[in-house]
C-alpha atoms as a PDB file:
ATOM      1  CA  UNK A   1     -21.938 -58.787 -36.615  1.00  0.00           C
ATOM      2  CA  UNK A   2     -24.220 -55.602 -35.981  1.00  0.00           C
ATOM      3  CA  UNK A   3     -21.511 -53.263 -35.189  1.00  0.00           C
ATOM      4  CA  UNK A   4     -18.943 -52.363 -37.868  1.00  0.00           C
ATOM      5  CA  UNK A   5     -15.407 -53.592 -37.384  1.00  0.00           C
ATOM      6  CA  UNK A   6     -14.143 -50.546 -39.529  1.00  0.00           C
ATOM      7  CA  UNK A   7     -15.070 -48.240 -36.654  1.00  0.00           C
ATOM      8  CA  UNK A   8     -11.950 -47.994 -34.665  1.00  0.00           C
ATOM      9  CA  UNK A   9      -9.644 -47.209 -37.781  1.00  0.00           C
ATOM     10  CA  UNK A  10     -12.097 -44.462 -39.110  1.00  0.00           C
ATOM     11  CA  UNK A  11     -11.290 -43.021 -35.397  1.00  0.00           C
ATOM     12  CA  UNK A  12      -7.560 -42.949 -35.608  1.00  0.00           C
ATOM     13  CA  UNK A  13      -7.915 -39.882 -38.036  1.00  0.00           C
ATOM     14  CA  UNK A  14      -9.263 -37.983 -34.429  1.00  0.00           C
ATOM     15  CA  UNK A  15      -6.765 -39.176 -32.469  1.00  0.00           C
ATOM     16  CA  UNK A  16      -9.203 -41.659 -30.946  1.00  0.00           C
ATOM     17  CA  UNK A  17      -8.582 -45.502 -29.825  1.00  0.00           C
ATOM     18  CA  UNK A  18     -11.394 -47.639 -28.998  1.00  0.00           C
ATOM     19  CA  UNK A  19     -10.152 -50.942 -29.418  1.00  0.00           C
ATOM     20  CA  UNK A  20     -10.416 -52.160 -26.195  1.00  0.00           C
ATOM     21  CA  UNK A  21     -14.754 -51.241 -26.556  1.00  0.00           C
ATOM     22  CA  UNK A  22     -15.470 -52.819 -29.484  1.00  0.00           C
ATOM     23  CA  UNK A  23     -16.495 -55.918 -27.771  1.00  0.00           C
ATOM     24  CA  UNK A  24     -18.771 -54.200 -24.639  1.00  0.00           C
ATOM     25  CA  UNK A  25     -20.149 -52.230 -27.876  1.00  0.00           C
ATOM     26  CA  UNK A  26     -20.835 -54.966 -29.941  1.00  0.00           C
ATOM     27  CA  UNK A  27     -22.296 -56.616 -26.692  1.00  0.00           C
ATOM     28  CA  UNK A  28     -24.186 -53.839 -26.145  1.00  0.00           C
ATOM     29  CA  UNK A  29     -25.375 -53.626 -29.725  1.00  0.00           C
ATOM     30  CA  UNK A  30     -26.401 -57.438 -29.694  1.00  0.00           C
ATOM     31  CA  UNK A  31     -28.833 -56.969 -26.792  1.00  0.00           C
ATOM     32  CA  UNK A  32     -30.158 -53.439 -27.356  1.00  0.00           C
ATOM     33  CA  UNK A  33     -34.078 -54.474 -29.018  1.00  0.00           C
ATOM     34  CA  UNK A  34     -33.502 -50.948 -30.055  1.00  0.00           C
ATOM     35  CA  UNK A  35     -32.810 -51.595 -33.924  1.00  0.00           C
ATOM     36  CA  UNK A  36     -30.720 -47.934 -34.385  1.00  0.00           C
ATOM     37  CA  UNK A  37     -28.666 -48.451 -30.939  1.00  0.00           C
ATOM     38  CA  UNK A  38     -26.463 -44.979 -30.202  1.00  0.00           C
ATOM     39  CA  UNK A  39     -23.902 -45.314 -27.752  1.00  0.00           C
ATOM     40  CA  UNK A  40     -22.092 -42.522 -26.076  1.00  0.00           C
ATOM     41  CA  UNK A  41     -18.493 -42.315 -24.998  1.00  0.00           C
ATOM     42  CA  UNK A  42     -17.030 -39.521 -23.081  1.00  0.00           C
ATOM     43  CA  UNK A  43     -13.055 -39.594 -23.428  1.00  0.00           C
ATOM     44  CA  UNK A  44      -9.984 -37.496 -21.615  1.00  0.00           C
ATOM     45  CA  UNK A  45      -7.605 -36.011 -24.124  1.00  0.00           C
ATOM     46  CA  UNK A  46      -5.040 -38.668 -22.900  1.00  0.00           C
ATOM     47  CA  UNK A  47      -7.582 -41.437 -24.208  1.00  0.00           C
ATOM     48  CA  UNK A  48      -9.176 -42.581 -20.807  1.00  0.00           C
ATOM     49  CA  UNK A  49     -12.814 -43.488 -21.368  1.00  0.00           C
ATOM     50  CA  UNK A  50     -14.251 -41.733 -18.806  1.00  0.00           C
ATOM     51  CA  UNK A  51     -17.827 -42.783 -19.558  1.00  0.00           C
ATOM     52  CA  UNK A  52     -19.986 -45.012 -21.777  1.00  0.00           C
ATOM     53  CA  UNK A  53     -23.711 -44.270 -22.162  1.00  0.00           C
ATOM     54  CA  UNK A  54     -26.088 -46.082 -24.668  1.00  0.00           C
ATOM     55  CA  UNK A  55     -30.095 -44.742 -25.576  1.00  0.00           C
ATOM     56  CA  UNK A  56     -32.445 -46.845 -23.421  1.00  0.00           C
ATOM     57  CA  UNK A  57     -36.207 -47.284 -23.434  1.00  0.00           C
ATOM     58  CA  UNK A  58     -37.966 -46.254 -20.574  1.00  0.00           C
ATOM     59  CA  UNK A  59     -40.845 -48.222 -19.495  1.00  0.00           C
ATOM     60  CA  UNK A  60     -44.208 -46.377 -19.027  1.00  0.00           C
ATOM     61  CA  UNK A  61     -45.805 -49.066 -16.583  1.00  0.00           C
ATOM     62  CA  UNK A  62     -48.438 -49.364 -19.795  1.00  0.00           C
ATOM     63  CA  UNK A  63     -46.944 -52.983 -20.176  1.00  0.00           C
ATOM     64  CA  UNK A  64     -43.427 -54.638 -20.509  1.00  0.00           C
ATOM     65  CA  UNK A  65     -41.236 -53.280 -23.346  1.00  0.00           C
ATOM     66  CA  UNK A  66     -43.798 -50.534 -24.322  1.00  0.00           C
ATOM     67  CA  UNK A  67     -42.177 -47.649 -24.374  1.00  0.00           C
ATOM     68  CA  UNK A  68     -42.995 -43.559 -24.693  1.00  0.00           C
ATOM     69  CA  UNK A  69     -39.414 -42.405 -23.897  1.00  0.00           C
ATOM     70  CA  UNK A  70     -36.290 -43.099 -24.166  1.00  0.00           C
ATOM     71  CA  UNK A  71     -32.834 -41.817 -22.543  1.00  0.00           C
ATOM     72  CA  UNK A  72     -30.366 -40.757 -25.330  1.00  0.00           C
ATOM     73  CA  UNK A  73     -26.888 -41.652 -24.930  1.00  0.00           C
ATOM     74  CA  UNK A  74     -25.573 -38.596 -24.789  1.00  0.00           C
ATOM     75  CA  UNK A  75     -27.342 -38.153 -21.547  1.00  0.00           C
ATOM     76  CA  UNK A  76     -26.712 -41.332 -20.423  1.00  0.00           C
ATOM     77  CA  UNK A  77     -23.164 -40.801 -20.724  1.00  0.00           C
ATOM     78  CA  UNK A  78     -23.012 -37.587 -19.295  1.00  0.00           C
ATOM     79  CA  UNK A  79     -24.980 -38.473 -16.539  1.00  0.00           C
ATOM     80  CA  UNK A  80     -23.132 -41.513 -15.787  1.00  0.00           C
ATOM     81  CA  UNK A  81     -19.741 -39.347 -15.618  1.00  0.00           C
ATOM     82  CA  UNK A  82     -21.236 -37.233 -13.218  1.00  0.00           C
ATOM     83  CA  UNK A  83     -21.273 -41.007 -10.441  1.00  0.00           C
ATOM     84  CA  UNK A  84     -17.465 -41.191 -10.790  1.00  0.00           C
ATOM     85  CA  UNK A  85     -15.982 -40.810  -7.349  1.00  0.00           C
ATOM     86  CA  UNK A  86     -12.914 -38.104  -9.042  1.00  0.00           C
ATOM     87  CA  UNK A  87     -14.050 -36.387 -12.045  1.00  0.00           C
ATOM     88  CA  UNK A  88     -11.178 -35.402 -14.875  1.00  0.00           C
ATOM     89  CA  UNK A  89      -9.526 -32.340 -14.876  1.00  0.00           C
ATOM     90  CA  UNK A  90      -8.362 -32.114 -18.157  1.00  0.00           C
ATOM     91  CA  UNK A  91     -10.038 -31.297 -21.876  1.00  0.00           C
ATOM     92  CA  UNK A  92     -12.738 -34.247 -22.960  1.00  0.00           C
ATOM     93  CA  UNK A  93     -14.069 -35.596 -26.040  1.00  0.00           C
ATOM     94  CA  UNK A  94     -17.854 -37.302 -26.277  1.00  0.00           C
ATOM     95  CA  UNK A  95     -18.443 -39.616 -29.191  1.00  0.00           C
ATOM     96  CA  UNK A  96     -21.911 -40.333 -30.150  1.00  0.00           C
ATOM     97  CA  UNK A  97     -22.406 -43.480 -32.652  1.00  0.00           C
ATOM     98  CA  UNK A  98     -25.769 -44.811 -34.174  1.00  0.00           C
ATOM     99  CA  UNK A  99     -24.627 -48.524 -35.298  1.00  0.00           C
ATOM    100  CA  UNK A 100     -27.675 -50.123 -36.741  1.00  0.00           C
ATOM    101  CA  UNK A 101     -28.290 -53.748 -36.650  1.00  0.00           C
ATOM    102  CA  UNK A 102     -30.429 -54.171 -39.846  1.00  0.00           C
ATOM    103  CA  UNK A 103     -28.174 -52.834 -42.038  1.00  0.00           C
ATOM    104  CA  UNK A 104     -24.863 -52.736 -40.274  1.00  0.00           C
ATOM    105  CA  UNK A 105     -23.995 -49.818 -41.253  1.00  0.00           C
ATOM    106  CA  UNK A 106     -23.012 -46.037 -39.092  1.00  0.00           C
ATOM    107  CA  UNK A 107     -25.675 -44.031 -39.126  1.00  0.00           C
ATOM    108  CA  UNK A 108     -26.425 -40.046 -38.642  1.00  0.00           C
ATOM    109  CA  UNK A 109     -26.488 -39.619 -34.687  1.00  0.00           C
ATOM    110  CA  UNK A 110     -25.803 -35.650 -34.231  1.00  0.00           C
ATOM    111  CA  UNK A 111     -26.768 -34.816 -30.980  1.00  0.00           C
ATOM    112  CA  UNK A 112     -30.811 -33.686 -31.431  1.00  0.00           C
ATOM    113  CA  UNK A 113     -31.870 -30.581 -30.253  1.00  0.00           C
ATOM    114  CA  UNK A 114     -32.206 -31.589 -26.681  1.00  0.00           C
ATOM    115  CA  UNK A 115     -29.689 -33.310 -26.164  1.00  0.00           C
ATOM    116  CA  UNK A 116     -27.711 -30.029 -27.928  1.00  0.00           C
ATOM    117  CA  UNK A 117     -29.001 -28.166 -25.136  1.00  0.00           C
ATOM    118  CA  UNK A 118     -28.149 -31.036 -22.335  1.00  0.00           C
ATOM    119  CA  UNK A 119     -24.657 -31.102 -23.553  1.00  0.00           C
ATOM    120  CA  UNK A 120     -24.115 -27.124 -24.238  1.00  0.00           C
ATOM    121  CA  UNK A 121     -25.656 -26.928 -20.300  1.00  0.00           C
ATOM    122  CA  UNK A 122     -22.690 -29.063 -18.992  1.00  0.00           C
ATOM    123  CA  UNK A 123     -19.705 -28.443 -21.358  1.00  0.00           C
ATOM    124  CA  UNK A 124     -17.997 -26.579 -18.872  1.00  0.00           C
ATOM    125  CA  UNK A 125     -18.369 -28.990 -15.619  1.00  0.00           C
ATOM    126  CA  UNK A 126     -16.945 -31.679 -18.091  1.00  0.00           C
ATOM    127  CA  UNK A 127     -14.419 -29.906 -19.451  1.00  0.00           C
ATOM    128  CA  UNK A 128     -15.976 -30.818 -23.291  1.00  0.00           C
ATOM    129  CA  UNK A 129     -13.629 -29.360 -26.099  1.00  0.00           C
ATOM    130  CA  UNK A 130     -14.950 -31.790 -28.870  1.00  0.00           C
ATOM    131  CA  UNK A 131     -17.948 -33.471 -29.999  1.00  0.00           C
ATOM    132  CA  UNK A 132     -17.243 -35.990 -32.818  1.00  0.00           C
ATOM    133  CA  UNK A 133     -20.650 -37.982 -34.325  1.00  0.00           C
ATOM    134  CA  UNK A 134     -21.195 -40.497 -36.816  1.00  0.00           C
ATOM    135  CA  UNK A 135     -23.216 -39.643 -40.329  1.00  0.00           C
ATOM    136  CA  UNK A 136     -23.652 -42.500 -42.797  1.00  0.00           C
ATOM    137  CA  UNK A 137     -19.930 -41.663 -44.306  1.00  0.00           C
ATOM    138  CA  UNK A 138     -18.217 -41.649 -41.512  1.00  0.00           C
ATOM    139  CA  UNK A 139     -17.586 -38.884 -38.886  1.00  0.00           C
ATOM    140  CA  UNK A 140     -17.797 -35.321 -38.191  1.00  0.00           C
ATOM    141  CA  UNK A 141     -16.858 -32.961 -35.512  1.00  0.00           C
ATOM    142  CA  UNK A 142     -17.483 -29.871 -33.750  1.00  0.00           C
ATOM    143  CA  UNK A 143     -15.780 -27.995 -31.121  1.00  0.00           C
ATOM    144  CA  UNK A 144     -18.977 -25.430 -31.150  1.00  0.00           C
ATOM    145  CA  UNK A 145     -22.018 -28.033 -29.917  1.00  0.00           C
ATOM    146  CA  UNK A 146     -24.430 -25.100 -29.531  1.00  0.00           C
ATOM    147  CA  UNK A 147     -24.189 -24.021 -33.430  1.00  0.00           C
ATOM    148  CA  UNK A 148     -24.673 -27.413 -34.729  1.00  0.00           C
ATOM    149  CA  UNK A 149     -28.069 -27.442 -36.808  1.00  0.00           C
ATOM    150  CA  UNK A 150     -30.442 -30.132 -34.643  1.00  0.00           C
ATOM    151  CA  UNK A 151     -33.241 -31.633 -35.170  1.00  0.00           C
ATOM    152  CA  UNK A 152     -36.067 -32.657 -32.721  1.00  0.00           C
ATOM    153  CA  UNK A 153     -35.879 -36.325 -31.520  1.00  0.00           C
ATOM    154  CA  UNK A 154     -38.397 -38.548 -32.848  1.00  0.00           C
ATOM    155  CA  UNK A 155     -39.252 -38.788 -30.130  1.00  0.00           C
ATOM    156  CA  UNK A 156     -40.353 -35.389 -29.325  1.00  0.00           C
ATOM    157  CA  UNK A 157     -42.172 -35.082 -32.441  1.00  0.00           C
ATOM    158  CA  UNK A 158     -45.433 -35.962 -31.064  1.00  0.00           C
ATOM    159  CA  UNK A 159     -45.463 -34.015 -28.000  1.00  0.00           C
ATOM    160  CA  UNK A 160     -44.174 -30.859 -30.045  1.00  0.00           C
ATOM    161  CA  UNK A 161     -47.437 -31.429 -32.235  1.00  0.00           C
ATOM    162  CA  UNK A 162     -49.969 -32.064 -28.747  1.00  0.00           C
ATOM    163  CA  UNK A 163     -52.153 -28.708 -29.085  1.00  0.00           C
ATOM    164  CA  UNK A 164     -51.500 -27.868 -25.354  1.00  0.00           C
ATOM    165  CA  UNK A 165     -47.422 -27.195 -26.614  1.00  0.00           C
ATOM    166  CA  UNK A 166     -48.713 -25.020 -29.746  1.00  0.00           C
ATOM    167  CA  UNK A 167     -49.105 -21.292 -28.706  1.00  0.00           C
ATOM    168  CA  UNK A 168     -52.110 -19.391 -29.560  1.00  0.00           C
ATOM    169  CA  UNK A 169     -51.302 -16.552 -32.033  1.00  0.00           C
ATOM    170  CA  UNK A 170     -54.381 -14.212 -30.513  1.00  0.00           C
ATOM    171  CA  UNK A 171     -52.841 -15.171 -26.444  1.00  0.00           C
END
């Protein structure tokens, strides 16, 4: 099974049931060809999943299943909130899981530095009091998204390092 069936009890410590999505997860985990699948959920403070997002490859045209960039789940699940015909009023969670199939095993999905940004740019219009993310122990969270140390998304790397990115000390 590619998805860890320990998940929803390391939750319960955050006040956080997802019992009833362990099986669209695992679903969702099964099918992904994306080895280190991240999935996103966005939850009200009375335990309503509000909105489920997963990282996706986006197809460049190149050729089928070549991919350039990819949609983090974060996003994804933001974005998909945003299509719900009555958004939520009150406080929200988003919980951002790496599961990966090879190893079955949590993995370290903080939010990277763009999708730190993403999220810090909508907090308020979601109402987000509490990101919680997986690390290969367990789970951490922060109530203060903008402070978390991020890294750049893989990614990113290669654009970051395109010379047309890199400023010119003498401009």
């Amino acid at each position: 099974m590619p998805c860890l069936p320990e998940v929803p009890s390391m939750l319960v410590n955050y006040g956080i049931n997802i019992d009833n999505l362990m099986e669209r997860i695992k679903s969702d985990c099964t099918k992904s060809v994306i080895n280190k699948f991240h999935v996103s959920i966005l939850l009200a403070s009375t335990g309503e999943v509000l909105s489920y997002g997963i990282n996706k490859h986006l197809c460049d045209g190149e050729k089928i299943g070549h991919s350039k960039f990819s949609l983090h789940s974060e996003v994804n699940c933001v974005v998909n909130y945003y299509f719900k015909p009555v958004l939520n009023e009150n406080t929200t969670t988003l919980l951002v899981m790496k599961l990966s199939k090879k190893i079955q095993k949590l993995g370290n999905s903080k939010p990277c530095a763009a999708c730190k940004v993403f999220i810090s740019n909508n907090q308020s219009k979601i109402n987000l009091s509490r990101v919680i993310y997986s690390t290969q122990a367990g789970f951490e969270e922060t109530n203060d998204i903008i402070s978390l140390d991020s890294k750049v998304s893989s990614g990113d790397r290669p654009t970051l390092r395109n010379p047309i990115y890199i400023k010119n000390a003498d401009e």
